[in-house]
Protein backbone atom coordinates (compact mmCIF):
# COMPACT_ATOMS: atom_id res chain seq x y z
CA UNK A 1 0.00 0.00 0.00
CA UNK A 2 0.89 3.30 -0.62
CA UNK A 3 1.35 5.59 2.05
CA UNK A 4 1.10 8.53 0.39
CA UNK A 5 -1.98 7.57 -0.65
CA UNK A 6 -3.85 7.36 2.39
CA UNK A 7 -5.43 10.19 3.77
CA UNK A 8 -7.85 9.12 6.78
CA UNK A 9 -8.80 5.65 8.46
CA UNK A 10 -11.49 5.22 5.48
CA UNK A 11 -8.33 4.57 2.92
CA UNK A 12 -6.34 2.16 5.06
CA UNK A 13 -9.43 -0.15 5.07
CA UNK A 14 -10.71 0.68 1.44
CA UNK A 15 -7.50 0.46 0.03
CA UNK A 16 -6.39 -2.61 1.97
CA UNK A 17 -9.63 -4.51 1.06
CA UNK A 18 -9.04 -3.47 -2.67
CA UNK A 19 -5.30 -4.45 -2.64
CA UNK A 20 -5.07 -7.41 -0.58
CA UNK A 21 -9.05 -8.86 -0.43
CA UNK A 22 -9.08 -12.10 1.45
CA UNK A 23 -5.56 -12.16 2.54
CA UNK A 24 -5.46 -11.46 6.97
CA UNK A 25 -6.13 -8.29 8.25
CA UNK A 26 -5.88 -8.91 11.74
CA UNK A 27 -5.37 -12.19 13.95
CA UNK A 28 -6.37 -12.52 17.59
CA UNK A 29 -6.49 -15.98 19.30
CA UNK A 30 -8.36 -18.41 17.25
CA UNK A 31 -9.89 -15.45 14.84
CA UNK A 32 -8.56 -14.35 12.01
CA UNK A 33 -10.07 -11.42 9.93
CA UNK A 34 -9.26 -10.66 6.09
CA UNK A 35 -9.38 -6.98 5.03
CA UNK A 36 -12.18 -7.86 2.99
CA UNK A 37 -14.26 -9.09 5.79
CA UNK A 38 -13.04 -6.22 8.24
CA UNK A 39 -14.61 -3.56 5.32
CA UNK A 40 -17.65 -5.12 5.70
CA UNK A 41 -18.15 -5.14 9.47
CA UNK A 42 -16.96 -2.12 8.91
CA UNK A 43 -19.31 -1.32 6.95
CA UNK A 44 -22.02 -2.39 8.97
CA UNK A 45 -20.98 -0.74 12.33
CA UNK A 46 -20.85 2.39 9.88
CA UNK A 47 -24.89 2.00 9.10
CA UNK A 48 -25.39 0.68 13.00
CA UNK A 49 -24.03 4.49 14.28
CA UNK A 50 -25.82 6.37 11.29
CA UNK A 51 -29.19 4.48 12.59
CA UNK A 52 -28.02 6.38 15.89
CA UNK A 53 -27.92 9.35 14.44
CA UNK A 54 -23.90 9.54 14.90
CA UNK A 55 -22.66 12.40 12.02
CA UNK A 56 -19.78 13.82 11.27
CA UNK A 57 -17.15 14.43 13.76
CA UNK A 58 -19.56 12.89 16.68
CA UNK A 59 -18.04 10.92 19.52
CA UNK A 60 -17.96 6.96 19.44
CA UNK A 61 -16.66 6.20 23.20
CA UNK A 62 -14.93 2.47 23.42
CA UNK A 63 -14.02 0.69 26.85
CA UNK A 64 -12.29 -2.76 26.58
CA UNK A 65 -9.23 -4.08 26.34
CA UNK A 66 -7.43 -4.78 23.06
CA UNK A 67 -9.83 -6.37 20.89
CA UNK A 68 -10.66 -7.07 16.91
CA UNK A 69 -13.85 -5.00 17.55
CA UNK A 70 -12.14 -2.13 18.36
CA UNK A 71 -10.82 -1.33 14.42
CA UNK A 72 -14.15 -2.44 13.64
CA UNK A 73 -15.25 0.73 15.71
CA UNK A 74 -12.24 2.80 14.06
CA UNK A 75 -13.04 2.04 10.35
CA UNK A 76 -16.48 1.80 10.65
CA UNK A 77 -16.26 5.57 12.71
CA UNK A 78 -14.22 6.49 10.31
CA UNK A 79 -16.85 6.04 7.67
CA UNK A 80 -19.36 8.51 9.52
CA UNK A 81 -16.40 10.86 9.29
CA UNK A 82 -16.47 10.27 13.27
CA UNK A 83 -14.18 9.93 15.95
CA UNK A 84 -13.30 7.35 17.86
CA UNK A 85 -12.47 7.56 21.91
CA UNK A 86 -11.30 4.57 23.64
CA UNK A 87 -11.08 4.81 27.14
CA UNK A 88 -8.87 3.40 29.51
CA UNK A 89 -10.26 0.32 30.70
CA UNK A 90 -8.12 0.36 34.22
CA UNK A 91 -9.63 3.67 35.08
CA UNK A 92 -12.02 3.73 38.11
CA UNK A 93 -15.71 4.03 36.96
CA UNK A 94 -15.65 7.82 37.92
CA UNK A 95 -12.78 8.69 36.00
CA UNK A 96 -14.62 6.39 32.96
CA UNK A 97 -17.92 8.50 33.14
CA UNK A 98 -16.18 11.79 32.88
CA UNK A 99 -14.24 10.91 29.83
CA UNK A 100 -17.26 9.87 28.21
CA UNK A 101 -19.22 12.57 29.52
CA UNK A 102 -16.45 15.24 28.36
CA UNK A 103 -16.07 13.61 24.96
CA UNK A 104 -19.86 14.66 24.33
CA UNK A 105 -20.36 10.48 22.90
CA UNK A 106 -23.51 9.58 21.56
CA UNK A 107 -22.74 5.94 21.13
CA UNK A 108 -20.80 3.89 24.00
CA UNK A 109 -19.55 0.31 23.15
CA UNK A 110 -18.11 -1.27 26.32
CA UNK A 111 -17.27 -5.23 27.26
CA UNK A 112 -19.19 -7.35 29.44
CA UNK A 113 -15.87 -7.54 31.40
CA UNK A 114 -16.71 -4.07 32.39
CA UNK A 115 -20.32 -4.18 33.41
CA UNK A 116 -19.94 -3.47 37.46
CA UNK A 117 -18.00 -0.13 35.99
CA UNK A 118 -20.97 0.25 33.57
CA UNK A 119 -23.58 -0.30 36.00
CA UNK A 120 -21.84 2.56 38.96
CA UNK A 121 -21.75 4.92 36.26
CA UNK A 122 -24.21 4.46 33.89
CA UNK A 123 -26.99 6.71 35.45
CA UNK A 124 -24.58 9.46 35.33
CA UNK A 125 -24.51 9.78 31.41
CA UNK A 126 -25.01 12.65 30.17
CA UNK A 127 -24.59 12.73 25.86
CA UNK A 128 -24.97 8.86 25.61
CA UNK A 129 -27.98 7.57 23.70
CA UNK A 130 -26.67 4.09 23.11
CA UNK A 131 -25.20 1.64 25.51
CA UNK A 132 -23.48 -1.43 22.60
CA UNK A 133 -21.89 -4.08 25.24
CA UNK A 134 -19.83 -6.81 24.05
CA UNK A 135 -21.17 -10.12 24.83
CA UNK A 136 -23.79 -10.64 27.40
CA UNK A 137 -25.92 -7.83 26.89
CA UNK A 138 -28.09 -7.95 29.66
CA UNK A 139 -30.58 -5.07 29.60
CA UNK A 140 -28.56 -3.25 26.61
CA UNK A 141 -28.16 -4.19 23.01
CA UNK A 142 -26.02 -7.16 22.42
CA UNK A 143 -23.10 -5.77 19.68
CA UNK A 144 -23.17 -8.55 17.63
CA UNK A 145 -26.76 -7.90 16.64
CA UNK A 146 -26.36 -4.12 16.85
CA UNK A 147 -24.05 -4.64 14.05
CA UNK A 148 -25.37 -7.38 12.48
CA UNK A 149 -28.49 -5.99 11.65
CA UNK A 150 -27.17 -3.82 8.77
CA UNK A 151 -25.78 -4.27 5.47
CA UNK A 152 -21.96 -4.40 4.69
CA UNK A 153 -22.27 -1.23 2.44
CA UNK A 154 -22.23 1.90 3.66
CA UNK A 155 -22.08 5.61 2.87
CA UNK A 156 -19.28 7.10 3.37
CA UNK A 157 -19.52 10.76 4.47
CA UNK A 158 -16.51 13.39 3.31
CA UNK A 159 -14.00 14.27 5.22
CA UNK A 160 -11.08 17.05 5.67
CA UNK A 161 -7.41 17.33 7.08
CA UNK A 162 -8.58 19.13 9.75
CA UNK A 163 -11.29 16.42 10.78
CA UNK A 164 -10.55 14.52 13.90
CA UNK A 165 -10.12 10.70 13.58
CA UNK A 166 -9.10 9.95 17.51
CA UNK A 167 -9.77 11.50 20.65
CA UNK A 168 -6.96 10.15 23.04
CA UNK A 169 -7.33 11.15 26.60
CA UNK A 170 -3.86 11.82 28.49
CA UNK A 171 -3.86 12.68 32.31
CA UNK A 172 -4.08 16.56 33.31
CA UNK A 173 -1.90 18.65 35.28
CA UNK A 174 -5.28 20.04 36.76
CA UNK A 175 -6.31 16.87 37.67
CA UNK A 176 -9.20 16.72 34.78
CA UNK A 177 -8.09 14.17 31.44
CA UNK A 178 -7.65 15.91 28.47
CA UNK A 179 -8.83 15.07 25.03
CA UNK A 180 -5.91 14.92 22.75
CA UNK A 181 -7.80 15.71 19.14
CA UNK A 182 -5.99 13.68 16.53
CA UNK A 183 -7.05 14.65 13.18
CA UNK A 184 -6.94 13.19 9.37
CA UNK A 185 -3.51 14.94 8.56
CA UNK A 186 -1.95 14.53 12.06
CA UNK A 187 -1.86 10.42 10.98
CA UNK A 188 -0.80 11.29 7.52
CA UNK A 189 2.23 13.68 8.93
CA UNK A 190 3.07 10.36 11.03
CA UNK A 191 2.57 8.13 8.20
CA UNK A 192 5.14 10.21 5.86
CA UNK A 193 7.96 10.98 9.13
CA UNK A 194 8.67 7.65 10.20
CA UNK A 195 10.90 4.61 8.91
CA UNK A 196 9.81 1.70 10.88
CA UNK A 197 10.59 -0.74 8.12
CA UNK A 198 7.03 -2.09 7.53
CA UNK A 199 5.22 -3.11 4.47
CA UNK A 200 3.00 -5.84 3.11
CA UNK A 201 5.08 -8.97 4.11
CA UNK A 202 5.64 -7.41 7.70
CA UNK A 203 3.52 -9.39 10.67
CA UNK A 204 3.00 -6.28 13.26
CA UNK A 205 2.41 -7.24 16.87
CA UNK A 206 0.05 -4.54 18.47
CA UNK A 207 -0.22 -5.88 22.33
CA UNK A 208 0.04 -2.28 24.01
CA UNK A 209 -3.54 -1.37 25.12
CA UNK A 210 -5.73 0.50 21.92
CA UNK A 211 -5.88 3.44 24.37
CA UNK A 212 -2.55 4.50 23.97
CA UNK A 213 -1.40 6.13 20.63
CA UNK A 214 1.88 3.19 21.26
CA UNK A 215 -1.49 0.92 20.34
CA UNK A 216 -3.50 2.06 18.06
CA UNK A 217 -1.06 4.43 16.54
CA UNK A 218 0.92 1.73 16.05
CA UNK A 219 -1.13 -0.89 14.69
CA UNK A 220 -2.97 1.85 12.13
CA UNK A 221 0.43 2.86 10.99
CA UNK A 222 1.34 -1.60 10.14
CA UNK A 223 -2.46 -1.69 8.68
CA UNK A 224 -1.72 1.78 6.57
CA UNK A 225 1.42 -0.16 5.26
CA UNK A 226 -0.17 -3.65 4.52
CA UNK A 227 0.77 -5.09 7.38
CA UNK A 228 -0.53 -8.31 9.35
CA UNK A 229 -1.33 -7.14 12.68
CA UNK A 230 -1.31 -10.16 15.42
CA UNK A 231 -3.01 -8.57 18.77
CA UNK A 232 -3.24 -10.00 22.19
CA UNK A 233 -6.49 -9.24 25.04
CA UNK A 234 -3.90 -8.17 27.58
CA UNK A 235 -0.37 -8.84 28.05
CA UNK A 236 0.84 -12.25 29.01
CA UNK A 237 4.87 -12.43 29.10
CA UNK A 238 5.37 -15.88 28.33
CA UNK A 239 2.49 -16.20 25.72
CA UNK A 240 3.50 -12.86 24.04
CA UNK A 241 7.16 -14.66 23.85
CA UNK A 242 5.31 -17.62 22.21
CA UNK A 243 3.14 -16.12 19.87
CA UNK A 244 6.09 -14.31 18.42
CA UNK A 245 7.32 -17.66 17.44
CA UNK A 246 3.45 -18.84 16.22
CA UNK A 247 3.10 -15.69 14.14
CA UNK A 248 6.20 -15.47 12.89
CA UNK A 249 5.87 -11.46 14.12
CA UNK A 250 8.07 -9.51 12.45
CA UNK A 251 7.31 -5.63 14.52
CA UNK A 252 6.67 -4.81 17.54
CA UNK A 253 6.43 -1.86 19.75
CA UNK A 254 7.04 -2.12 23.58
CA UNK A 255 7.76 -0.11 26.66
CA UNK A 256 10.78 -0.74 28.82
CA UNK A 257 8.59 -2.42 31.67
CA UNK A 258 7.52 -5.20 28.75
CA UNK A 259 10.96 -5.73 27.74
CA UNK A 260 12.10 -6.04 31.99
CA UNK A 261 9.01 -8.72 31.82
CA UNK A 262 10.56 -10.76 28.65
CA UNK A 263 13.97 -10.99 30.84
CA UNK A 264 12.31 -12.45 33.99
CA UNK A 265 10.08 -15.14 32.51
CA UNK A 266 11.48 -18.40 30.73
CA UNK A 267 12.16 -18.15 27.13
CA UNK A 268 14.76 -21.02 26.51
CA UNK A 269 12.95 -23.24 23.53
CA UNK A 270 11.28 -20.19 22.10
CA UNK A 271 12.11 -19.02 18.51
CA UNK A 272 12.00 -15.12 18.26
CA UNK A 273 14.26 -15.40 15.12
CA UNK A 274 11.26 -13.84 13.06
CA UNK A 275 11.39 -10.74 14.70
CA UNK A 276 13.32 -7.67 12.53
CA UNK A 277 12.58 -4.83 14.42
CA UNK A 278 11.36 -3.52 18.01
CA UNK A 279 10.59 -0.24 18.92
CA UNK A 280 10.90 1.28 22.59
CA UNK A 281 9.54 3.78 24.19
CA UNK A 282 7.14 5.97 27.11
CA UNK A 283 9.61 6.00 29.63
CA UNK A 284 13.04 5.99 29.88
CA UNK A 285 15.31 2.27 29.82
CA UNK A 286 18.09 1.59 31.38
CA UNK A 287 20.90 0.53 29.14
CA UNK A 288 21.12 -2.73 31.18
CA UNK A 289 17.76 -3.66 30.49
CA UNK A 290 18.02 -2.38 26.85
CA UNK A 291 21.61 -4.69 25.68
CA UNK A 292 20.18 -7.91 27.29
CA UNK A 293 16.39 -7.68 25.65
CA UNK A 294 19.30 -6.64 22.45
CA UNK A 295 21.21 -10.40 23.61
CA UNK A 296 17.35 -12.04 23.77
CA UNK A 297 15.95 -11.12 20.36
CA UNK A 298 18.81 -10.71 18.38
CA UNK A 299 17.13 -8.31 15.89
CA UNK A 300 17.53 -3.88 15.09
CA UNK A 301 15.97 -1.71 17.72
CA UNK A 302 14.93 1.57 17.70
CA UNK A 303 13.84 4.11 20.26
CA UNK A 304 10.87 6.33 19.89
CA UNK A 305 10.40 9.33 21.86
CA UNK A 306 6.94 11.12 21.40
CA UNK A 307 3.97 12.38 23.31
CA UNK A 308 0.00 11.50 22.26
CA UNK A 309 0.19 15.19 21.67
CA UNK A 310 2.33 14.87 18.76
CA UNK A 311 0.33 11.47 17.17
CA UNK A 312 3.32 9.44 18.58
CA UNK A 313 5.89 10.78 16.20
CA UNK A 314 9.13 12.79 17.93
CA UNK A 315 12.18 11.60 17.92
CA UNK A 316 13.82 7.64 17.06
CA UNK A 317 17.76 6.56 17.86
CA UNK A 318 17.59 4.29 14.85
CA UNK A 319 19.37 0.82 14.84
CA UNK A 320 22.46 1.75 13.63
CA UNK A 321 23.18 3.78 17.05
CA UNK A 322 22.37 0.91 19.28
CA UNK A 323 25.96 0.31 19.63
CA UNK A 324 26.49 -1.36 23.37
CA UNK A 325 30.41 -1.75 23.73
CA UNK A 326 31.37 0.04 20.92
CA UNK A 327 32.23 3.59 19.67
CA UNK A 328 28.56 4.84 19.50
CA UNK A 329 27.63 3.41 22.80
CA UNK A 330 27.13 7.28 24.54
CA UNK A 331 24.18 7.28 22.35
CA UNK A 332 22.58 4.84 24.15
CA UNK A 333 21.57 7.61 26.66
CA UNK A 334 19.96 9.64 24.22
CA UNK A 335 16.18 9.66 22.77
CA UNK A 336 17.30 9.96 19.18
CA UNK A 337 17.20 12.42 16.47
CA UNK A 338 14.06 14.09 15.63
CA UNK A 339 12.01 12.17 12.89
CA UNK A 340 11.77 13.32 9.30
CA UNK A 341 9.97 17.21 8.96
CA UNK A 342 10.45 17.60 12.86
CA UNK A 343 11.43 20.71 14.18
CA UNK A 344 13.24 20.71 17.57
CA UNK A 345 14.04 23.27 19.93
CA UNK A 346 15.19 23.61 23.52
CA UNK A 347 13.44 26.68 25.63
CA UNK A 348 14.62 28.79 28.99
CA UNK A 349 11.33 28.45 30.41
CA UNK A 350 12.27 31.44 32.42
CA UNK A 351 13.29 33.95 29.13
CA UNK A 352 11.76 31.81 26.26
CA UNK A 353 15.03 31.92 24.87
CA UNK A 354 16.84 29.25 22.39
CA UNK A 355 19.34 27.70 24.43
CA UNK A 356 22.18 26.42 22.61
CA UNK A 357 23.51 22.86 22.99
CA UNK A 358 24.38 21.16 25.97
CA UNK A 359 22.27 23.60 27.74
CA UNK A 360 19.15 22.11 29.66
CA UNK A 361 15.73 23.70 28.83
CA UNK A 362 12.32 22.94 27.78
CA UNK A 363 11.53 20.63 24.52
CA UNK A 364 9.35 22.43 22.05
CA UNK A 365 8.46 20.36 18.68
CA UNK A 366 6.95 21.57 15.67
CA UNK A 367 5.45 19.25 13.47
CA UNK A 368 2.48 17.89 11.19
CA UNK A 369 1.45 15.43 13.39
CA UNK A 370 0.97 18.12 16.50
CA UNK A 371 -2.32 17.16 17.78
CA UNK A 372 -5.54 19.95 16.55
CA UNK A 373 -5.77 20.91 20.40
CA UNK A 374 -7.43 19.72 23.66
CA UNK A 375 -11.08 18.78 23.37
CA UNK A 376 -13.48 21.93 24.52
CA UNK A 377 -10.20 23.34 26.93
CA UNK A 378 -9.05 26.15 25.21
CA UNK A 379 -6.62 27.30 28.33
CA UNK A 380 -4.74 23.78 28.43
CA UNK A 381 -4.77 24.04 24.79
CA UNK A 382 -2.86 27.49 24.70
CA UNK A 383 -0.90 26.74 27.54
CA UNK A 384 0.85 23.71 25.45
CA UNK A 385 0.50 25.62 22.12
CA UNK A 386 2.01 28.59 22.52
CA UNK A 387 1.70 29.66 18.81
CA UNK A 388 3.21 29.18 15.44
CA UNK A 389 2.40 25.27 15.30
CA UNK A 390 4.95 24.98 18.08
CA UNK A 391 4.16 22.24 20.97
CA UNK A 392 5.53 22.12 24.58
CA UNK A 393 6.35 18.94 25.59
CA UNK A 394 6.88 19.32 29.54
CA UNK A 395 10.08 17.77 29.14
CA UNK A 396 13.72 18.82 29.73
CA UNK A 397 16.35 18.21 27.85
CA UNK A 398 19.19 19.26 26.20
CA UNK A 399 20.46 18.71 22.70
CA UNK A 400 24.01 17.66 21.69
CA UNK A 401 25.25 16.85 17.90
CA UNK A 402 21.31 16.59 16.57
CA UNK A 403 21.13 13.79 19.30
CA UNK A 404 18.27 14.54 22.03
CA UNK A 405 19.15 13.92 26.05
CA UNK A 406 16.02 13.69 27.99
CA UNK A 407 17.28 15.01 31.58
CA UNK A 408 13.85 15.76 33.59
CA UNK A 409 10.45 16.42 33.48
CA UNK A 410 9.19 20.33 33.71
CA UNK A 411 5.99 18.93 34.97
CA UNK A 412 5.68 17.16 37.55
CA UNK A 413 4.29 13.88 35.52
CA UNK A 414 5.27 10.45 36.70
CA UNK A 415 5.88 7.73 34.21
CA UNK A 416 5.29 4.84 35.90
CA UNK A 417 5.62 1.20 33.75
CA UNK A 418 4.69 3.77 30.55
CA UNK A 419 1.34 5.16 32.03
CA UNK A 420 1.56 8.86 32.16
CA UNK A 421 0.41 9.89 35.95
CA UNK A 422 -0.11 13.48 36.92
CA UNK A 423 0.37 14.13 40.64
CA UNK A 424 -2.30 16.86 40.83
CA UNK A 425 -4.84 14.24 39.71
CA UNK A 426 -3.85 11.68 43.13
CA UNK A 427 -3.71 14.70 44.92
CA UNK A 428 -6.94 16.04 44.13
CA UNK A 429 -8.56 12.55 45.14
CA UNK A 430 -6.46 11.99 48.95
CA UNK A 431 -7.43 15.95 49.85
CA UNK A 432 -11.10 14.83 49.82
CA UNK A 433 -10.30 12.77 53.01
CA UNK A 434 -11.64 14.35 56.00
CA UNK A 435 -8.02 13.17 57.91
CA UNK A 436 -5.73 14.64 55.09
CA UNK A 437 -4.77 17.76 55.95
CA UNK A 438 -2.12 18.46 52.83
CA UNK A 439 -0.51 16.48 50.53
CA UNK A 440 2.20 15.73 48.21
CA UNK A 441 2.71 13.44 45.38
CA UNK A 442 6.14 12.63 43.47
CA UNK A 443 7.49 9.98 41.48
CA UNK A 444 10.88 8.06 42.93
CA UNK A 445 13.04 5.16 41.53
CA UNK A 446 11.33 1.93 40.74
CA UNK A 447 14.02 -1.09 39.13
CA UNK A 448 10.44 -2.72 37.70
CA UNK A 449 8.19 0.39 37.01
CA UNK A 450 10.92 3.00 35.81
CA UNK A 451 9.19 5.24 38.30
CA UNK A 452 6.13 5.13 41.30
CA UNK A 453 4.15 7.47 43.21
CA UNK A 454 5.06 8.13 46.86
CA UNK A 455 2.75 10.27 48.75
CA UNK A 456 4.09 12.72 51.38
CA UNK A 457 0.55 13.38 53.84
CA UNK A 458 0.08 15.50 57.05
CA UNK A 459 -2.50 14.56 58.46
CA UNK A 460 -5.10 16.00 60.58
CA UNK A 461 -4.50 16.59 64.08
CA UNK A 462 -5.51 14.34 66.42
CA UNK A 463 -6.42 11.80 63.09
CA UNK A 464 -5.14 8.55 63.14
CA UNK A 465 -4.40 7.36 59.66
CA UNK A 466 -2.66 3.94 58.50
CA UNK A 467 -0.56 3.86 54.99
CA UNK A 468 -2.77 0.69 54.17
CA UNK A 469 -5.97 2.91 54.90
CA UNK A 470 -4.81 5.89 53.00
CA UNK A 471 -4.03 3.60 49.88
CA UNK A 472 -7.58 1.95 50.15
CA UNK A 473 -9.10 5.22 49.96
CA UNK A 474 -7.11 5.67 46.94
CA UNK A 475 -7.75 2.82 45.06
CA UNK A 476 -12.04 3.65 45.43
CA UNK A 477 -11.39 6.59 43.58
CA UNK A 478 -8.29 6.14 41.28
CA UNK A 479 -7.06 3.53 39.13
CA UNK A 480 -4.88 1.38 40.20
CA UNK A 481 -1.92 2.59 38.12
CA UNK A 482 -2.33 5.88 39.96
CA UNK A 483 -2.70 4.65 43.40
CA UNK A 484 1.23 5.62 44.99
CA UNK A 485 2.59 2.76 45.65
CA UNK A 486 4.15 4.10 49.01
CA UNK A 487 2.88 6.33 51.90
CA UNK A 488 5.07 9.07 54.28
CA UNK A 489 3.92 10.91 56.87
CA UNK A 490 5.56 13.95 57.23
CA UNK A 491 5.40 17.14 59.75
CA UNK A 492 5.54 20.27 56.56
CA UNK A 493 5.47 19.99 52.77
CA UNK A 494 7.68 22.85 51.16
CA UNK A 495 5.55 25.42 49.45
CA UNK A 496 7.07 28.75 47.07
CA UNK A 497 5.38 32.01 48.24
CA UNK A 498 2.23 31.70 46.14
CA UNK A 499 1.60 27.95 47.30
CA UNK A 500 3.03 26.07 45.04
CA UNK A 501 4.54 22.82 46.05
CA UNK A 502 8.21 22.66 45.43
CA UNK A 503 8.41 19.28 43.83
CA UNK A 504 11.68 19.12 43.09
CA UNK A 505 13.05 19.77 46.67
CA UNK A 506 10.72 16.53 47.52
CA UNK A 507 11.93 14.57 44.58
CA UNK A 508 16.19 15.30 44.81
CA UNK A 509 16.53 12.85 47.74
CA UNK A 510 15.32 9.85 46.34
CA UNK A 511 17.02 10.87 43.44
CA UNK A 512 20.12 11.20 44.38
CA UNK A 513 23.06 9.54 42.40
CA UNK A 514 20.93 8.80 39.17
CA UNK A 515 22.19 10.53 36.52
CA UNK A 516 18.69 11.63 35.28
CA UNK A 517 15.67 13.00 37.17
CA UNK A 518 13.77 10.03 35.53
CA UNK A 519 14.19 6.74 35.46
C-alpha cells in the first residue's frame, strides 16, 4: 500500500480490502479477519451508528481491552467521518464517566468484562444515547446484533485534514483528562515521518492497550502499510514470547517495563528469530535492560520518543546507534534524532530563549502530526500551544550533535511502567479525606516500574491514619496505576510564596546519584 496515498482511516481499510481482499487483516487468538471481511463489518458498524444518528465528527466512546472489535469501531467511525475515543479500561468508573461525559459520545460500546464499571456509572450519562456491550448484553443491546443488523455497504460521508479521527485522553496537570484531538492529517504527517521498516510482508504485533497512541497508533500505521497485525487481550509475558514464534511477528512496539518482563520469565525453547525490528519507548530504559532484551531477540531496535500530543511521532535513535560496547555506545543515553519534517528546539522556560547545545531547557516540537488541540479546553490548549504550530512537551532536555538527552520532566508527571500519571490528579482525590490535611505526590526510583508514586501526607491533628488505609481510599477513587505505591507521613510539605509545592526539593533525595531525574 501506498502511504502517500492514504489520507484518513477510510483509505487504510478501502485500500487494503481493494489491494489485498481475502488475505489477513488482523489475527487474535483463534480469529482471524481478512481486510475484505473487516470492510464489511466495517461497513455495517458504519450503518449501525448512522441508525443512531452519529454524524460527522460525533463521539464513538470504546471501553475494553485490546480487541478485533475495536478497528471495527475505528473504520467503521471512520466512515461517519467520526471519531473514535477509547477509554482506559483500568480507570475507576468515575474517572470512565467523565471521559465519556467530556467527549460529548452519543454511542458507548463497552465489554461485558466491564459491566460493574458500567452499571456505577451508567446513570450518570449525560450525551450517551446508546449503551453497545460486548457479549452478554443484559438489559442493553447485544453488539453482535447491533451490528449485524445492517448491510456491509455503507455511505461514506466526506472528510477534511482538519477532521478529527481519535480522541486520546492523556492525564491533566489540573487533575481533569484531556482530550488529545488527533485529526486526518496529524496520521498522515506520522505516516510520511517515520521509517519503521514495515510493508506488506511485515507481521505487526500490536499488544500495548488500543488506548494508547503506542497501540493504536501503532497498529494503524502496520495496517496503513499492509501489514498483518497479530493482537493480544492483555499482556501475558510468556504467551506474548510464544506467539512471536506462532506468528512469525516480524514488529513490535514495547515499553521498557515489557521488555524487563521478557527478561524475567522463561524463554529457553522459544524461537524469536522472526522478529526484525522492536521499537521502545514511554519511559526511559536503562541501558542494562536495553543490551540484554538486544542479547534475547537478536534483531535492530529503535527508540521512539513522542507524546499523544504529537500522534506518537518525535524523535527515534535508529538501529544503527544501538551500539552497546562500541564507539557509538554514549548514544545509548539519548532519545534519538528528531524524525523526518520535525522541528526541535530547547526553551529557557524562564526567558523563552533558544538555548544552545548542551544547555538544559524545555523541549518544544513543531510538526504535522501536533495534535488539533485539547477537546473543549481552550486554556490547556494554549498553555501547550504557545503559537506558530509549536508544541511544549513538559520535558527537559538538552540537545548535543542533533542527538536529544532527555534530563527531567518540567511537569511534575510520573511515568510509571509507561502510564503517564499526573500528581495533581492523586492529589486532588487523597485531599477529599476528611483526615488529610495536605498532601504531596512525586514519582521516585522503581528497578520494575521505571518510576512510582510516593505520597508525602500531614495529616489532621488528632487523626489517626494507617498507609494501608490511605491507599484503600485511593484505590475507590483512582485507578490502580495511579494509586502511589508508598505512603510518608511527614510534619511540613515545602511550598514557594504563592503555594506552590516545590516538587523538586521533595523529589532530589530519592534521586540522588541517578544521573537523570527520571528513570
Amino acid at each position: 500500500m501506498n502511504l502517500l496515498e492514504i489520507k484518513s482511516f477510510t483509505d487504510v481499510i478501502t485500500k487494503g480490502a481493494a489491494e489485498k481482499g481475502e488475505t489477513e487483516m488482523v489475527i487474535m487468538g483463534d480469529e482471524r479477519v481478512t481486510w475484505a471481511e473487516m470492510h464489511r463489518r466495517a461497513g455495517r458498524v458504519a450503518n449501525a451508528l448512522a441508525a443512531e444518528g452519529v454524524g460527522s465528527q460525533d463521539r464513538v466512546a470504546y471501553i475494553d481491552k485490546n480487541a478485533i472489535e475495536y478497528f471495527e469501531i475505528v473504520f467503521g467511525s471512520g466512515f461517519r467521518n467520526a471519531v473514535t475515543v477509547a477509554v482506559n479500561w483500568r480507570l475507576a468508573p468515575p474517572e470512565m464517566a467523565y471521559i465519556v461525559n467530556n467527549s460529548e459520545a452519543r454511542v458507548l460500546i463497552v465489554h461485558e468484562e466491564f459491566a460493574e464499571h458500567l452499571a456505577a456509572f451508567e446513570g450518570d450519562l449525560e450525551h450517551v444515547t446508546r449503551i453497545v456491550v460486548i457479549g452478554d448484553a443484559g438489559s442493553h443491546v447485544g453488539y453482535a446484533d447491533w451490528r449485524d443488523a445492517h448491510d456491509d455497504a455503507a455511505e461514506v460521508l466526506p472528510s477534511g485534514d482538519d477532521d478529527v479521527g481519535m480522541q486520546l485522553y492523556t492525564s491533566g496537570t489540573t487533575g481533569l483528562p484531556k482530550g488529545a484531538q488527533l485529526t486526518n492529517s496529524n496520521f498522515q504527517a506520522l505516516f510520511e515521518s517515520v521509517d519503521w521498516n514495515m510493508d506488506d510482508d511485515s507481521r505487526n504485533m500490536a499488544i500495548m492497550p488500543l488506548f494508547h497512541i503506542a497501540g493504536s497508533g501503532w497498529a494503524l500505521f502496520g495496517m496503513a502499510n499492509g501489514a498483518t497485525t497479530i493482537m493480544m487481550r492483555e499482556l501475558d509475558p510468556v504467551a506474548a514470547l510464544q506467539l512471536i514464534e506462532a506468528e512469525a511477528c516480524t514488529h513490535a512496539i514495547f515499553v521498557p517495563a515489557v521488555l524487563q518482563f521478557f527478561l524475567m520469565v522463561p524463554s529457553d525453547g522459544i524461537d524469536l528469530s522472526s522478529m526484525k525490528y522492536i521499537a521502545y519507548g514511554a519511559s526511559p530504559i536503562t541501558e542494562d535492560v536495553l543490551v540484554k532484551s538486544m542479547e534475547q531477540f537478536g534483531c535492530e531496535y529503535f527508540q521512539v520518543y513522542a507524546m499523544t500530543e504529537t500522534c506518537g511521532g518525535g524523535t527515534t535513535l535508529p538501529p544503527e546507534d544501538h551500539d552497546p560496547g562500541g564507539p557509538r555506545q554514549h548514544l545509548l543515553r539519548s532519545a534519538g534524532k528528531p524524525i523526518r519534517g520535525m522541528e526541535m528546539k530547547i526553551i529557557d522556560p524562564d526567558t523563552g530563549d533558544t538555548l544552545p547545545d548542551g544547555e538544559v531547557g524545555e523541549v518544544w516540537m513543531r510538526h504535522g502530526g501536533n495534535m488539533k488541540g485539547y477537546w473543549k479546553m481552550p486554556e490547556e490548549t494554549a498553555k501547550t500551544m504557545p503559537g506558530d504550530g509549536w508544541l511544549r512537551t513538559g520535558d527537559a532536555a538538552y540537545m548535543e550533535d542533533g542527538y536529544l538527552y532527555i534530563h527531567d520532566r518540567v511537569k511534575d508527571m510520573i511515568i510509571s511502567g509507561g502510564e503517564n500519571v499526573y500528581p495533581a490528579e492523586i492529589e486532588n482525590a487523597l485531599m477529599a479525606h476528611e483526615g488529610i490535611a495536605d498532601v504531596a505526590v512525586i514519582g521516585v526510583p522503581d528497578e520494575r516500574w521505571g518510576e512510582v508514586g510516593k505520597a508525602l501526607v500531614i495529616l489532621v491533628p488528632d487523626v489517626e491514619l494507617t498507609p494501608d488505609e490511605i491507599l484503600a481510599y485511593a484505590r475507590e477513587r483512582l485507578a490502580g496505576f495511579k494509586v502511589p505505591k508508598t505512603v510518608d507521613f511527614v510534619e511540613a510539605i515545602p511550598r514557594n510564596p504563592s503555594g506552590k509545592i516545590l516538587k523538586r526539593e521533595l523529589r532530589d533525595p530519592y534521586w540522588e546519584g541517578h544521573e537523570r531525574k527520571v528513570h
